[in-house]
C-alpha atoms as a PDB file:
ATOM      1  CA  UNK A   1     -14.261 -18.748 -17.456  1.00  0.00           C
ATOM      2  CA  UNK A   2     -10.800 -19.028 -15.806  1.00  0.00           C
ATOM      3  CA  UNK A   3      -9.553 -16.343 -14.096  1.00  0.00           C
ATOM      4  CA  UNK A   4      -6.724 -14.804 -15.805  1.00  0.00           C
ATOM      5  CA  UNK A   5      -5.588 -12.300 -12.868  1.00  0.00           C
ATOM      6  CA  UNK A   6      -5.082 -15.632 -10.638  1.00  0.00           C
ATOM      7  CA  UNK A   7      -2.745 -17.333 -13.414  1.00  0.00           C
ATOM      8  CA  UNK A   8      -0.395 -14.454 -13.828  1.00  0.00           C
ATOM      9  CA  UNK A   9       0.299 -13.397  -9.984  1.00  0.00           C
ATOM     10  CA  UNK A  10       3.043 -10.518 -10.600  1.00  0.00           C
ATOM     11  CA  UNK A  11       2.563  -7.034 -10.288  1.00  0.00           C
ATOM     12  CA  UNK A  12       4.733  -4.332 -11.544  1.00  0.00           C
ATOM     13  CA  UNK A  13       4.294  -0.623 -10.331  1.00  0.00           C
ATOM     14  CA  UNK A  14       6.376   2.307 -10.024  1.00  0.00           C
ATOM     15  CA  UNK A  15       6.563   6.325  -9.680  1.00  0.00           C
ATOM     16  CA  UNK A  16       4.364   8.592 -11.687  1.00  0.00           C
ATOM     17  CA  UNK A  17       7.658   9.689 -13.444  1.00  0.00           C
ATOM     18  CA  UNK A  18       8.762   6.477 -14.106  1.00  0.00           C
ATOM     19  CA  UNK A  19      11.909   6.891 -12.770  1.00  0.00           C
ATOM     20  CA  UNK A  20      11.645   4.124  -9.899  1.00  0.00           C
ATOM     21  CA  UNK A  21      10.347   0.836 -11.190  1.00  0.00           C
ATOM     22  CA  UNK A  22       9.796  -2.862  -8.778  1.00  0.00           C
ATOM     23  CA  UNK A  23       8.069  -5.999  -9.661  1.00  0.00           C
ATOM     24  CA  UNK A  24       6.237  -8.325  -7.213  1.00  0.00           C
ATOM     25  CA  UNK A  25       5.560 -12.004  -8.002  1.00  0.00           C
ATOM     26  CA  UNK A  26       3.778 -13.339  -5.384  1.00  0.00           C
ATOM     27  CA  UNK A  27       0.015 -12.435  -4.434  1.00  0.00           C
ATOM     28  CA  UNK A  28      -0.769  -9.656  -1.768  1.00  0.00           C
ATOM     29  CA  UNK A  29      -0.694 -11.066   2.001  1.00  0.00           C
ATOM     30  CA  UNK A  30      -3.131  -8.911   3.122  1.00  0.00           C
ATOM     31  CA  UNK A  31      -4.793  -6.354   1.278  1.00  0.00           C
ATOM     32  CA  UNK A  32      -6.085  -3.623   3.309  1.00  0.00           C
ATOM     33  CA  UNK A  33      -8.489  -0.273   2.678  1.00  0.00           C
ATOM     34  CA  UNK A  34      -7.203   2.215   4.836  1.00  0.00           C
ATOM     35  CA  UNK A  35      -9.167   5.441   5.567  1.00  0.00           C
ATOM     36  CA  UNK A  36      -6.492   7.084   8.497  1.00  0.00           C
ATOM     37  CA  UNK A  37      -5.490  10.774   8.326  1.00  0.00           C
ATOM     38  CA  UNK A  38      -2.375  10.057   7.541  1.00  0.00           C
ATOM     39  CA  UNK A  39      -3.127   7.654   4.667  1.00  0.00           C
ATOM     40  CA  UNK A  40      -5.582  10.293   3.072  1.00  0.00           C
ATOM     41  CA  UNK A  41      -2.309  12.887   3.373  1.00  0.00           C
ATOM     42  CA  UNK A  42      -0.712  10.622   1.392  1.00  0.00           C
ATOM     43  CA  UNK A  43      -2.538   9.497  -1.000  1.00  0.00           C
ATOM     44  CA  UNK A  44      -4.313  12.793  -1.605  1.00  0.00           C
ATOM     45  CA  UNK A  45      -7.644  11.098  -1.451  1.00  0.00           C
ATOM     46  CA  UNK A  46     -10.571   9.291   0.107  1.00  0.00           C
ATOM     47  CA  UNK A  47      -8.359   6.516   1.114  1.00  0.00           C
ATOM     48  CA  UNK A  48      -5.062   4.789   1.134  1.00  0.00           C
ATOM     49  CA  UNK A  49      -5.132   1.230  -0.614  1.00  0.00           C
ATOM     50  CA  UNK A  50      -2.226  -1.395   1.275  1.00  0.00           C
ATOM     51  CA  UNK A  51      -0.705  -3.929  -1.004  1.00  0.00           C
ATOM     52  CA  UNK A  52       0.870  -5.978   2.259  1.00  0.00           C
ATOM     53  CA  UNK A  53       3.699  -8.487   0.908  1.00  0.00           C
ATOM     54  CA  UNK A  54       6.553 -10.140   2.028  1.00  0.00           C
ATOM     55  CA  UNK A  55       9.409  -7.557   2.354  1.00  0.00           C
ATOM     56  CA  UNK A  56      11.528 -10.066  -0.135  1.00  0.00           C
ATOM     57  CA  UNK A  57       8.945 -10.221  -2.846  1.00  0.00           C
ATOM     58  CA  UNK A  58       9.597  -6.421  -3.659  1.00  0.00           C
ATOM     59  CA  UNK A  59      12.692  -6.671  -6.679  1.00  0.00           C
ATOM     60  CA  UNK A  60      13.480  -3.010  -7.729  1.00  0.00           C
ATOM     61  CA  UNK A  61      13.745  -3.065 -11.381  1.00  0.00           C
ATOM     62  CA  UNK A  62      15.362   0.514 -11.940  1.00  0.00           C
ATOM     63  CA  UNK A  63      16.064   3.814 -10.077  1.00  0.00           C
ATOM     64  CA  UNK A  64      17.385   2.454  -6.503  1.00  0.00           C
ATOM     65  CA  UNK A  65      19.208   6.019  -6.102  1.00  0.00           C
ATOM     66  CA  UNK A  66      16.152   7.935  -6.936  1.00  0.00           C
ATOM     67  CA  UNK A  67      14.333   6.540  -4.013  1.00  0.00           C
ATOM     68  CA  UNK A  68      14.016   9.042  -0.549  1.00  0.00           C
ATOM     69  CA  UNK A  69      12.651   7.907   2.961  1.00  0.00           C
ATOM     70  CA  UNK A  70      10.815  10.055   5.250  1.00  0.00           C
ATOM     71  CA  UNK A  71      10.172   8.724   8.498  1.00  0.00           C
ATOM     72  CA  UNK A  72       7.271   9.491  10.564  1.00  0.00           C
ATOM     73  CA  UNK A  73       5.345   7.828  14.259  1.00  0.00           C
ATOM     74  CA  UNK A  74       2.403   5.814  13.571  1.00  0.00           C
ATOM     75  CA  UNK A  75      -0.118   5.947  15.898  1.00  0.00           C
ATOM     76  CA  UNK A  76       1.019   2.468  17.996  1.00  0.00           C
ATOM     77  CA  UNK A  77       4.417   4.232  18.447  1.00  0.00           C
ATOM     78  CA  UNK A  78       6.348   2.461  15.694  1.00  0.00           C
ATOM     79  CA  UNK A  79       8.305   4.482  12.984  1.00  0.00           C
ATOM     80  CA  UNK A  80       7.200   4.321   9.939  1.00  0.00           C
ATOM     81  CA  UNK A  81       9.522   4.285   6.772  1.00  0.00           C
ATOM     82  CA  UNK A  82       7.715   6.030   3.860  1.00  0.00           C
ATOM     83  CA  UNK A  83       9.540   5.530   0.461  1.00  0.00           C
ATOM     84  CA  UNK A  84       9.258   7.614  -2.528  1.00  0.00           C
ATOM     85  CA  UNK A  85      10.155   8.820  -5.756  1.00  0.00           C
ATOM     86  CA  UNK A  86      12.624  11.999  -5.261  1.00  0.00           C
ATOM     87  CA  UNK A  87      12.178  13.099  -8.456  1.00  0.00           C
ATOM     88  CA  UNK A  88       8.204  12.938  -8.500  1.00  0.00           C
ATOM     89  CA  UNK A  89       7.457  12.497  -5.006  1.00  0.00           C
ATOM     90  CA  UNK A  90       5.208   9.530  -5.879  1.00  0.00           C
ATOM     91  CA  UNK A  91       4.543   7.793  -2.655  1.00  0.00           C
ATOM     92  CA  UNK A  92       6.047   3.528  -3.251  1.00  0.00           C
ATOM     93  CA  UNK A  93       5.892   2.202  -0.037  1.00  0.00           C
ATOM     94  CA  UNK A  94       5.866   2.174   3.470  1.00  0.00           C
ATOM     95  CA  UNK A  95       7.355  -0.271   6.232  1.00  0.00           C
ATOM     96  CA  UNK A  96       7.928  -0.141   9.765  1.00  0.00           C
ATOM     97  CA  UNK A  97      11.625   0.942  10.692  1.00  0.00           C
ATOM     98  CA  UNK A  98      12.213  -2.468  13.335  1.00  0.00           C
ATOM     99  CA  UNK A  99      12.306  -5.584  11.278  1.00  0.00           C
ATOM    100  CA  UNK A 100       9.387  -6.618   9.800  1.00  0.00           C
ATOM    101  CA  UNK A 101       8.383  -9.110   7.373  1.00  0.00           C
ATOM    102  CA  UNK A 102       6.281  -7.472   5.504  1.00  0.00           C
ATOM    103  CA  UNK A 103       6.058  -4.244   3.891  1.00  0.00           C
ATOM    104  CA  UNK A 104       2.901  -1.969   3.133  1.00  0.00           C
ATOM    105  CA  UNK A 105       2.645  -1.045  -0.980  1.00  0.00           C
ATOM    106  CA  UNK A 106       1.191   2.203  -1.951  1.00  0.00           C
ATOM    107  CA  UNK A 107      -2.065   0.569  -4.393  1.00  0.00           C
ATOM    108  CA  UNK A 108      -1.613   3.286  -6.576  1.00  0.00           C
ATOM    109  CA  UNK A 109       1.686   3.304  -7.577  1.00  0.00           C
ATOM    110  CA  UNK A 110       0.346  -0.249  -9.273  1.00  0.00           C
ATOM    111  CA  UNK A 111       0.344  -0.338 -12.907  1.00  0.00           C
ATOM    112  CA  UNK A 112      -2.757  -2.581 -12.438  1.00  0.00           C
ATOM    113  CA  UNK A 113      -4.978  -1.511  -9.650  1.00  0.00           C
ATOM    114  CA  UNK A 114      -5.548  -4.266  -7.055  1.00  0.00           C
ATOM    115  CA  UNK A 115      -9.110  -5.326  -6.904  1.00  0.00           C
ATOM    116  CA  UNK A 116     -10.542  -3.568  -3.863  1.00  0.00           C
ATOM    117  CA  UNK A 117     -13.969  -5.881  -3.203  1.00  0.00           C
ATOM    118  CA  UNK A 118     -12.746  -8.053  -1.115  1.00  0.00           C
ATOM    119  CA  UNK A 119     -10.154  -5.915   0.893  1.00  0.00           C
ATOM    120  CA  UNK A 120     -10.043  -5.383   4.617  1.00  0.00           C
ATOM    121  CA  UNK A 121     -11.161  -2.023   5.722  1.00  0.00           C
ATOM    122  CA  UNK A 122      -9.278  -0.011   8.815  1.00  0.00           C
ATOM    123  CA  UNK A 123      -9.844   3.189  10.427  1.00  0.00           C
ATOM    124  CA  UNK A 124     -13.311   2.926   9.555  1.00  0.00           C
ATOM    125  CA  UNK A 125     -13.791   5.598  12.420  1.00  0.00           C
ATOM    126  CA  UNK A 126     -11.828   7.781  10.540  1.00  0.00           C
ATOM    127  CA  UNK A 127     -13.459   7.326   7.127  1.00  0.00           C
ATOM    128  CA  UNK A 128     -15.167  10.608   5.352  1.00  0.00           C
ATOM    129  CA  UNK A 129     -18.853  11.091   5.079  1.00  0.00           C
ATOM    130  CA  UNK A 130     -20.473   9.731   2.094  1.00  0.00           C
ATOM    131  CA  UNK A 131     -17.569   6.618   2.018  1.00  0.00           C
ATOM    132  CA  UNK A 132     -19.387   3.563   1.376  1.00  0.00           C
ATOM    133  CA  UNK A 133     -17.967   0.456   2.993  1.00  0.00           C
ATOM    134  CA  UNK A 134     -19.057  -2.735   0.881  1.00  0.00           C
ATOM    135  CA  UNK A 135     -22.002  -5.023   2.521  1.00  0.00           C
ATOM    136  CA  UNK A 136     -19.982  -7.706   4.384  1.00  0.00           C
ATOM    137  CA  UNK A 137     -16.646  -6.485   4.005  1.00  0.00           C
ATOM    138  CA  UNK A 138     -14.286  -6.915   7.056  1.00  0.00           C
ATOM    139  CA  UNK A 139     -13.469  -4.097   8.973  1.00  0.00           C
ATOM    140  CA  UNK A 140     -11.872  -2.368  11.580  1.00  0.00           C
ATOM    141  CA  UNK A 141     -12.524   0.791  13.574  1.00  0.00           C
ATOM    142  CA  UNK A 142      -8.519   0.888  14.054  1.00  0.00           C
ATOM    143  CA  UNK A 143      -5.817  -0.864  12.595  1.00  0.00           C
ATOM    144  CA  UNK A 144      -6.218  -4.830  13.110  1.00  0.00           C
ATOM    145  CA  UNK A 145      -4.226  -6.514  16.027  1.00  0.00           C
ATOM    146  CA  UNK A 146      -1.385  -8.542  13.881  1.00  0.00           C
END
């Protein structure tokens, strides 16, 4: 059976309100598990899930002046740019305030959640009791050297 999740590669997301909407066509570079303090702040959960693509695949469809950054130090030292919806406060996306290449998006503000099985795991040493890392999955106690 073909794989119909391969043949169609975008992605659209947005903010809970629906006020901000983007659109990525390419496939995830990296897609990363993260279980960090600060990603479970953010997310409000277990974990943070990290769409990484190329900082030009993102194409904001709609709501460009709804969209507020907070900035905040990671734990290497870089700033971190953390975009969301002002109207909702839905978290989008986050990306390093030096020029990167990539930028980190927020799983769940996916309309179609990202298949998880195969993703990379980091801050496993941060991770809450009772979190079940998949048999064989990759993983990191901190963030992976780039």
């Amino acid at each position: 059976m073909e794989n119909l999740s391969q043949k169609n590669t975008a992605r659209e997301g947005g903010c809970q309100c629906g006020t901000v909407r983007y659109q990525c066509p390419n496939q995830p570079l990296k897609l990363y598990v993260c279980h960090c303090l600060e990603c479970r702040h953010q997310s409000a959960s277990a974990f943070g899930i990290s769409y990484i693509v190329a900082r030009s695949d993102l194409q904001l469809q709609r709501g460009h002046e709804n969209i507020k950054v907070w900035t905040r130090a990671a734990d290497s030292g870089r700033i971190v740019e953390c975009a969301f919806c002002r109207n909702c406060g839905s978290r989008l996306w986050h990306q390093y305030s030096e020029l990167s290449d990539s930028l980190s998006i927020k799983g769940g503000s996916l309309d179609e959640a990202p298949n998880i099985s195969q993703a990379t795991h980091i801050w496993t040493r941060q991770k809450l009791i009772g979190v079940i890392i998949p048999e064989g999955a990759k993983q990191f106690s901190r963030e992976p050297e780039e």
